[in-house]
Protein backbone atom coordinates (compact mmCIF):
# COMPACT_ATOMS: atom_id res chain seq x y z
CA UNK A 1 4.14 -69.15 50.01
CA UNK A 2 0.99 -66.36 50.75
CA UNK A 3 -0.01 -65.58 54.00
CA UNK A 4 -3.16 -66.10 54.79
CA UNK A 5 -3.74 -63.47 57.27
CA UNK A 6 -5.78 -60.90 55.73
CA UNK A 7 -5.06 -57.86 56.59
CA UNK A 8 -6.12 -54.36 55.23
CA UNK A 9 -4.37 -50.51 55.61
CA UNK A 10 -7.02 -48.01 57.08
CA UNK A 11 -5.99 -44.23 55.82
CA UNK A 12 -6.73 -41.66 59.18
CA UNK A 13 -6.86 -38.12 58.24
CA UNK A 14 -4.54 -35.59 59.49
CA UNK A 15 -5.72 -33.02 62.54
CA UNK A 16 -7.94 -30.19 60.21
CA UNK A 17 -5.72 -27.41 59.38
CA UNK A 18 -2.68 -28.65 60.45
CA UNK A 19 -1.57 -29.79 56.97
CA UNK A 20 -0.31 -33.13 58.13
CA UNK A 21 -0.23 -36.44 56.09
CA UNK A 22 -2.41 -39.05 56.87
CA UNK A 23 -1.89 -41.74 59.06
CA UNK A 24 -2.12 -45.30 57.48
CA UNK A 25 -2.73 -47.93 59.98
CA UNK A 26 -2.33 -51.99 59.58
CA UNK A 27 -5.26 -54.08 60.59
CA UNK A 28 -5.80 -57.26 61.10
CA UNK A 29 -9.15 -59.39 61.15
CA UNK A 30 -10.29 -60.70 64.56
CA UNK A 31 -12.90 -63.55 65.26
CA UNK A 32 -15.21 -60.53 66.61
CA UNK A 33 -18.43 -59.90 64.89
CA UNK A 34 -19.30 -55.66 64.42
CA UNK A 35 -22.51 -54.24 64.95
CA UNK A 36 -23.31 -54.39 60.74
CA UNK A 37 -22.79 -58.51 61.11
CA UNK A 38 -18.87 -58.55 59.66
CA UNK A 39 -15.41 -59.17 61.07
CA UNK A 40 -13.88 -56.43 63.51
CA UNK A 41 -10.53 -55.87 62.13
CA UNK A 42 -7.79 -54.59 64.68
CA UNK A 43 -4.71 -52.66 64.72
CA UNK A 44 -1.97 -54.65 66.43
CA UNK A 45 -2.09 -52.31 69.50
CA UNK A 46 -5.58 -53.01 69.60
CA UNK A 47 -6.00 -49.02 69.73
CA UNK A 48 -7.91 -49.21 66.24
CA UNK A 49 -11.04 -51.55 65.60
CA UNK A 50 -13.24 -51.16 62.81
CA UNK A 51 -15.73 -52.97 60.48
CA UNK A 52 -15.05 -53.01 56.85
CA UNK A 53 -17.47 -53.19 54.43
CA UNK A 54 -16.54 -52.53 50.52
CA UNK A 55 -13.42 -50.61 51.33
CA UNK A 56 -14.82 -48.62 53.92
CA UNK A 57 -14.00 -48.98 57.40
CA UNK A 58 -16.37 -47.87 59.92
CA UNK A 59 -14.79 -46.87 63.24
CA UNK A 60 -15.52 -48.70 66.34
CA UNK A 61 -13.15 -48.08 68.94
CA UNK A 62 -10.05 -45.68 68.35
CA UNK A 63 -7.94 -43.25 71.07
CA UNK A 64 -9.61 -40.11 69.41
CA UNK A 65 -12.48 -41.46 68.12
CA UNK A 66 -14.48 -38.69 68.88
CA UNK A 67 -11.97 -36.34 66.38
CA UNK A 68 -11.92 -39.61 63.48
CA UNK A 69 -14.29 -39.51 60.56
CA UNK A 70 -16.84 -42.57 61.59
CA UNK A 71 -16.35 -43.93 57.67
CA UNK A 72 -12.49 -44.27 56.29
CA UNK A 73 -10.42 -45.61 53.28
CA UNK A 74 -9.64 -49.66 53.59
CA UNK A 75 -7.61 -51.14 51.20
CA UNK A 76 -6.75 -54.63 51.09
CA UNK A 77 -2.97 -55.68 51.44
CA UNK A 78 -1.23 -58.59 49.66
């Protein structure tokens, strides 16, 4: 049987220069509504929220969010 909990895997890039694969982070879509109108998807820490739009998730919330690209690589999982 499928789940049906969507979830997608956000790609976070590596500190500049340091030559370090990306992160990939699971999240998870929340009954929140984003500044664009669609879902807020969380990470299950809650550390991560972002709006996805297209397979691009725009960063709301995140512990170094002033260091993240605002726009990142979402992919949907099975």
């Amino acid at each position: 049987m499928r789940s049906l909990t969507r979830r997608y895997a956000v790609t976070l890039p590596g500190p500049i220069g340091g030559h370090a694969p990306p992160d990939v982070v699971v999240v998870h879509q929340t009954q929140s509504v984003g500044p664009d109108g669609g879902f807020v998807w969380e990470s299950a820490d809650g550390g991560l929220r972002v709006e996805i739009s297209g397979g691009v998730a725009t960063v709301l919330a995140s512990p170094g969010a002033g260091s993240l690209h605002p726009c990142l690589l979402a992919v949907p999982l099975p």
